[in-house]
Protein backbone atom coordinates (compact mmCIF):
# COMPACT_ATOMS: atom_id res chain seq x y z
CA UNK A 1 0.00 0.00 0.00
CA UNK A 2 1.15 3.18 -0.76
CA UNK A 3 0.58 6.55 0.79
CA UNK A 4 0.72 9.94 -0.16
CA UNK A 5 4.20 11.56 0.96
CA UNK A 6 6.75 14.41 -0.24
CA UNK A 7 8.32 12.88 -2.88
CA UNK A 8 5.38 11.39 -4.97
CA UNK A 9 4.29 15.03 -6.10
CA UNK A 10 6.08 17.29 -8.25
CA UNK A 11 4.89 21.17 -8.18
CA UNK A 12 6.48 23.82 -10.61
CA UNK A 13 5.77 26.76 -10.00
CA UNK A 14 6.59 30.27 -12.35
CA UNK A 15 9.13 32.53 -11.07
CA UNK A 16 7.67 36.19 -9.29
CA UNK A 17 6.78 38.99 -11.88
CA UNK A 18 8.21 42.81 -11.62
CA UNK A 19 5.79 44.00 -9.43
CA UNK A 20 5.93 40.83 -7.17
CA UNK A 21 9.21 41.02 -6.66
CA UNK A 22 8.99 44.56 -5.77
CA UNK A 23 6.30 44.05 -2.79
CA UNK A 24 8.56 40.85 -1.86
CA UNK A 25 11.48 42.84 -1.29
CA UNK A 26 9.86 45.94 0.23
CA UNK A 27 7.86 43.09 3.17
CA UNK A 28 11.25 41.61 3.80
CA UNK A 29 12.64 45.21 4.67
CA UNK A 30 9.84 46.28 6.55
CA UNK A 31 10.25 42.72 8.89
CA UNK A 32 13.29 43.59 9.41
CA UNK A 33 12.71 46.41 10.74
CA UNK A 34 13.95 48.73 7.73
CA UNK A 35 12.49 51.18 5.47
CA UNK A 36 12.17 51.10 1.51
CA UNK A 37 12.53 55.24 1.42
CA UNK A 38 15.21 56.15 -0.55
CA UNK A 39 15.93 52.96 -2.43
CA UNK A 40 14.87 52.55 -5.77
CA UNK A 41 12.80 49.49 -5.97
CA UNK A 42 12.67 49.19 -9.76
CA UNK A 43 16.83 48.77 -10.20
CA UNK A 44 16.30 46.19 -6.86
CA UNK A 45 13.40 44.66 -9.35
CA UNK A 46 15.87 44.30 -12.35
CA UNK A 47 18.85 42.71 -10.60
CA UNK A 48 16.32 39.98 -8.62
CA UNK A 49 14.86 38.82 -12.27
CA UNK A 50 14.97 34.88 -12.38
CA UNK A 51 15.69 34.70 -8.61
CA UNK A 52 13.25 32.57 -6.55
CA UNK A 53 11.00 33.95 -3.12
CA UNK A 54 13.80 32.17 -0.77
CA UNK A 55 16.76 33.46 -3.06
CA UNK A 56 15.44 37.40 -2.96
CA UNK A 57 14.70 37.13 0.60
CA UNK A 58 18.25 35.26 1.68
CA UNK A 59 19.51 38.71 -0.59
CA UNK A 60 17.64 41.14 1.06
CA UNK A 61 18.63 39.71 4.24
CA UNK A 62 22.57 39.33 3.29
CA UNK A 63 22.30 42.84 2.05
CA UNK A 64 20.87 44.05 5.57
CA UNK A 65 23.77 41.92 7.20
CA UNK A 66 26.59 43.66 5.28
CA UNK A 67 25.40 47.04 5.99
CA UNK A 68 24.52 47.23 9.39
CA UNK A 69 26.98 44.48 11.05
């Protein structure tokens, strides 16, 4: 007998459009505590193209790492 588990499923799933990515990496600034005044979203938009959710956010929160530690 078989049951369902985590390997028997395969999802693919699109990566995040402009303005997704923009609103992804503005929430990740404002949990860390951070504001998006002053930065210019749509160059931040550009450079994230073809990255992943989990890969923007691990930038966003490098980036925040290497400026403030």
């Amino acid at each position: 007998m078989l049951r369902a588990g985590r390997l028997d499923h395969s999802w693919f799933l699109d990566y995040l459009g402009a303005s997704d990515r923009s609103e992804l990496i503005a929430y990740c600034l404002r949990r860390f505590g951070r504001s998006t005044e002053g930065l210019d979203l749509s160059a931040l938009r550009v450079v994230s193209a073809g990255l992943s959710g989990a890969e923007i956010e691990a930038c966003v929160n490098e980036a925040l790492y290497v400026a403030f530690n």
